[in-house]
Protein backbone atom coordinates (compact mmCIF):
# COMPACT_ATOMS: atom_id res chain seq x y z
CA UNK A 1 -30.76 -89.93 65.85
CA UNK A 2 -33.39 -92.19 66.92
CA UNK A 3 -34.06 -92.61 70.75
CA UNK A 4 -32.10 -95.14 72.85
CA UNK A 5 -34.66 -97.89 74.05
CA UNK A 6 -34.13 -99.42 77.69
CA UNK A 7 -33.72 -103.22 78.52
CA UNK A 8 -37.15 -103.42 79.46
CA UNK A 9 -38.56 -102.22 76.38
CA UNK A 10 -36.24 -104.09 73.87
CA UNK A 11 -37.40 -107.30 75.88
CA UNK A 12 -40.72 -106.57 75.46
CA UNK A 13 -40.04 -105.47 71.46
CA UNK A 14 -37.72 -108.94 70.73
CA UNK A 15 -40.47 -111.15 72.47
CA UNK A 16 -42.62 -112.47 69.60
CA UNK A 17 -45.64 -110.25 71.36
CA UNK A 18 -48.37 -108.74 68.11
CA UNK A 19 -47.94 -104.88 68.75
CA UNK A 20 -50.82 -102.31 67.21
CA UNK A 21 -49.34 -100.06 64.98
CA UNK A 22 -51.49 -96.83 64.44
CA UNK A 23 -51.14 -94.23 60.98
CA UNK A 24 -52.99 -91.20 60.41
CA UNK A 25 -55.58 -91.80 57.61
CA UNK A 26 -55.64 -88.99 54.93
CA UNK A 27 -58.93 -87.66 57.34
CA UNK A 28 -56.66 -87.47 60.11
CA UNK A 29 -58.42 -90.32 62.06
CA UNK A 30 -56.80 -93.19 63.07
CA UNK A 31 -56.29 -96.26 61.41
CA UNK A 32 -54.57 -99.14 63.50
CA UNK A 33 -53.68 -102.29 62.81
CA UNK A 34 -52.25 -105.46 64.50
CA UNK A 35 -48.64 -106.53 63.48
CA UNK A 36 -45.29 -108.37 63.54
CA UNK A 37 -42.25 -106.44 64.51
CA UNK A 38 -38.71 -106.41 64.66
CA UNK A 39 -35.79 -104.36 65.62
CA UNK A 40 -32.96 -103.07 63.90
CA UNK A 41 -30.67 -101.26 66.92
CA UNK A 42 -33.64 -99.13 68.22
CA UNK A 43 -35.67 -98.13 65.29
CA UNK A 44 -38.18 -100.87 64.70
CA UNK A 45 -39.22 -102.80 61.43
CA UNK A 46 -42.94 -103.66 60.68
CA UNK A 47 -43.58 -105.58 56.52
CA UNK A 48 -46.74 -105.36 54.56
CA UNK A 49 -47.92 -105.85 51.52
CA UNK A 50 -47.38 -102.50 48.73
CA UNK A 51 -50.94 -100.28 48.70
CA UNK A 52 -52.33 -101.57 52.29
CA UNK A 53 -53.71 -98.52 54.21
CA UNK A 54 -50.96 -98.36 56.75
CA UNK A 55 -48.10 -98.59 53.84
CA UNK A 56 -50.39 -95.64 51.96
CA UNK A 57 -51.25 -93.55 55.29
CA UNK A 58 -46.90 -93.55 55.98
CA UNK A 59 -46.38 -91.98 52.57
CA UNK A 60 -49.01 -89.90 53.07
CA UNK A 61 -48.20 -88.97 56.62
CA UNK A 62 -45.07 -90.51 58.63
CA UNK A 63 -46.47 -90.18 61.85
CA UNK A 64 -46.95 -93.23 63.79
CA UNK A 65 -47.44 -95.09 67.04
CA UNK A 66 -46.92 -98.55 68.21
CA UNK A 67 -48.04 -100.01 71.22
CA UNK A 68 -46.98 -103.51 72.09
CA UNK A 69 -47.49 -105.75 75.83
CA UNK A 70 -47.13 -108.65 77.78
CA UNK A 71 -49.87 -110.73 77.48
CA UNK A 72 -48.73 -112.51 80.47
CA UNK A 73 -48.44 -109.12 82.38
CA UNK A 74 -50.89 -106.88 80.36
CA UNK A 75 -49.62 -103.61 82.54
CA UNK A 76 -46.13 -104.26 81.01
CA UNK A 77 -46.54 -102.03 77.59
CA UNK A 78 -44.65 -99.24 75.62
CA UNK A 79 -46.19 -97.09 73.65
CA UNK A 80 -43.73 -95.65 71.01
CA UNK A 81 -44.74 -92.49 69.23
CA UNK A 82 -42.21 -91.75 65.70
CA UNK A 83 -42.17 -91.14 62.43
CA UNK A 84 -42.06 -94.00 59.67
CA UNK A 85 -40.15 -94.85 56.28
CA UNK A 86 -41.21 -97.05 53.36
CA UNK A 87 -38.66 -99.31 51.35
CA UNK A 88 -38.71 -102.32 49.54
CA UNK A 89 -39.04 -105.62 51.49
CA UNK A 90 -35.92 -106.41 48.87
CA UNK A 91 -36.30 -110.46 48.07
CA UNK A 92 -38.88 -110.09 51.36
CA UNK A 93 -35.96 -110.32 53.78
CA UNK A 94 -37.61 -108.43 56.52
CA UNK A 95 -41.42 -110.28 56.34
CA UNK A 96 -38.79 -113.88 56.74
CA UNK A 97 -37.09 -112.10 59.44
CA UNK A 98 -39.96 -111.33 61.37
CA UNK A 99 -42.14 -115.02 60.61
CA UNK A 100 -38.92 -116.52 61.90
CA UNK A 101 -38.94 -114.40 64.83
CA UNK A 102 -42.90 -115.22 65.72
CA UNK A 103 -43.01 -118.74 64.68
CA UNK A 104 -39.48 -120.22 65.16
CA UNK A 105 -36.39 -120.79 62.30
CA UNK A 106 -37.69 -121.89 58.95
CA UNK A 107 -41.45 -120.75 58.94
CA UNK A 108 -40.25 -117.92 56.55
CA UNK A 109 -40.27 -120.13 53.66
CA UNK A 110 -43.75 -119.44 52.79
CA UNK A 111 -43.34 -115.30 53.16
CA UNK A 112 -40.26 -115.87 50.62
CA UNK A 113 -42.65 -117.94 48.15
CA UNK A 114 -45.10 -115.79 47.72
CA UNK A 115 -46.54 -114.39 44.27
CA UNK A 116 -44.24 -111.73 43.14
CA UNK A 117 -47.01 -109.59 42.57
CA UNK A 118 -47.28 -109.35 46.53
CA UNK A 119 -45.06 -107.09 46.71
CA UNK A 120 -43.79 -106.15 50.24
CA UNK A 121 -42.39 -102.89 51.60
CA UNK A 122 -40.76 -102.24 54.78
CA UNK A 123 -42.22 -99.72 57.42
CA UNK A 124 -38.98 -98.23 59.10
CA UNK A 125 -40.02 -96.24 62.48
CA UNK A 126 -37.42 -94.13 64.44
CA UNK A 127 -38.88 -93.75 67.82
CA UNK A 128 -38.97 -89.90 69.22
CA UNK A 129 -41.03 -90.54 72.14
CA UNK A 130 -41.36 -93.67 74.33
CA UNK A 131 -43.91 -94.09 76.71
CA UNK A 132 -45.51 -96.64 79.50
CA UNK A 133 -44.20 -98.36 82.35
CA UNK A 134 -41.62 -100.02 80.36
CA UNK A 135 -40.20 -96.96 79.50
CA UNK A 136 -39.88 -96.40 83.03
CA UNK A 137 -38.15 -99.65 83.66
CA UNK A 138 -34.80 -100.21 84.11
C-alpha cells in the first residue's frame, strides 16, 4: 500500500511544476531526467517514449526518486523515494493527461497524434518514503 501524501505535497505534485525523476543506470549511477507528472490517488504517473533510458533503467531496476518544487518558493520541495512500474501509455491517455495538466485543456491533441511508432509507456511510482519540508507540512 503506497504511502499517504499530505496536502502540502499533493499541492505541490498537482501544480504543473517539472519534477526530476532519477533511475539507477545498469552501472548503478544515476541517471535523472526532467519531467511531467501526474497523480493517480498517491502513487504518481510520469509518460515516455518505449526504450528511453529511464523507461529501460525501471525494468532494469524499479528504484526511483522524484524531486519536484516551487519555483516561486524554491525551499518548498519533496523528494519522493519508491519503486516504479512500466505499462502501456494505452491510446497515450496518460502523456494527454499530463500536457493538459501543464499547458491547459486541449494541448493534448498533439501527444494523441503522434506516429504510432512512438510508442509511449507509463512509469507508475508508489512512494515508500517522502521527504523535504513538504513532507513536513501540514
Amino acid at each position: 500500500m503506497p504511502i499517504e501524501l499530505n496536502d502540502t505535497v499533493r499541492s505541490l505534485l498537482d501544480a504543473p511544476h517539472p519534477a526530476v525523476l532519477t533511475t539507477l543506470n545498469p552501472d548503478g549511477s544515476p541517471q535523472s531526467s526532467v519531467v511531467w507528472v501526474s497523480r493517480d490517488g498517491s502513487e504518481l504517473l510520469v509518460s515516455t517514449l518505449q526504450g528511453r533510458r529511464k523507461a529501460r533503467n525501471v525494468a532494469a531496476d524499479p528504484r526511483v526518486g522524484l524531486t519536484v518544487f516551487d519555483p516561486a518558493n524554491p525551499y518548498l520541495y519533496v523528494e519522493i523515494r519508491g519503486t516504479a512500474t512500466l505499462a502501456p501509455d494505452t491510446d497515450r491517455a496518460v502523456a494527454v493527461r499530463i500536457t493538459e495538466e501543464y499547458l491547459g485543456p486541449g494541448s493534448g491533441k498533439d501527444a494523441q497524434q503522434a506516429p504510432a511508432q512512438e510508442v509511449r509507456v507509463v512509469v507508475r511510482i508508489t512512494p515508500t518514503k517522502v521527504l523535504g519540508n513538504a513532507a513536513k507540512a501540514g
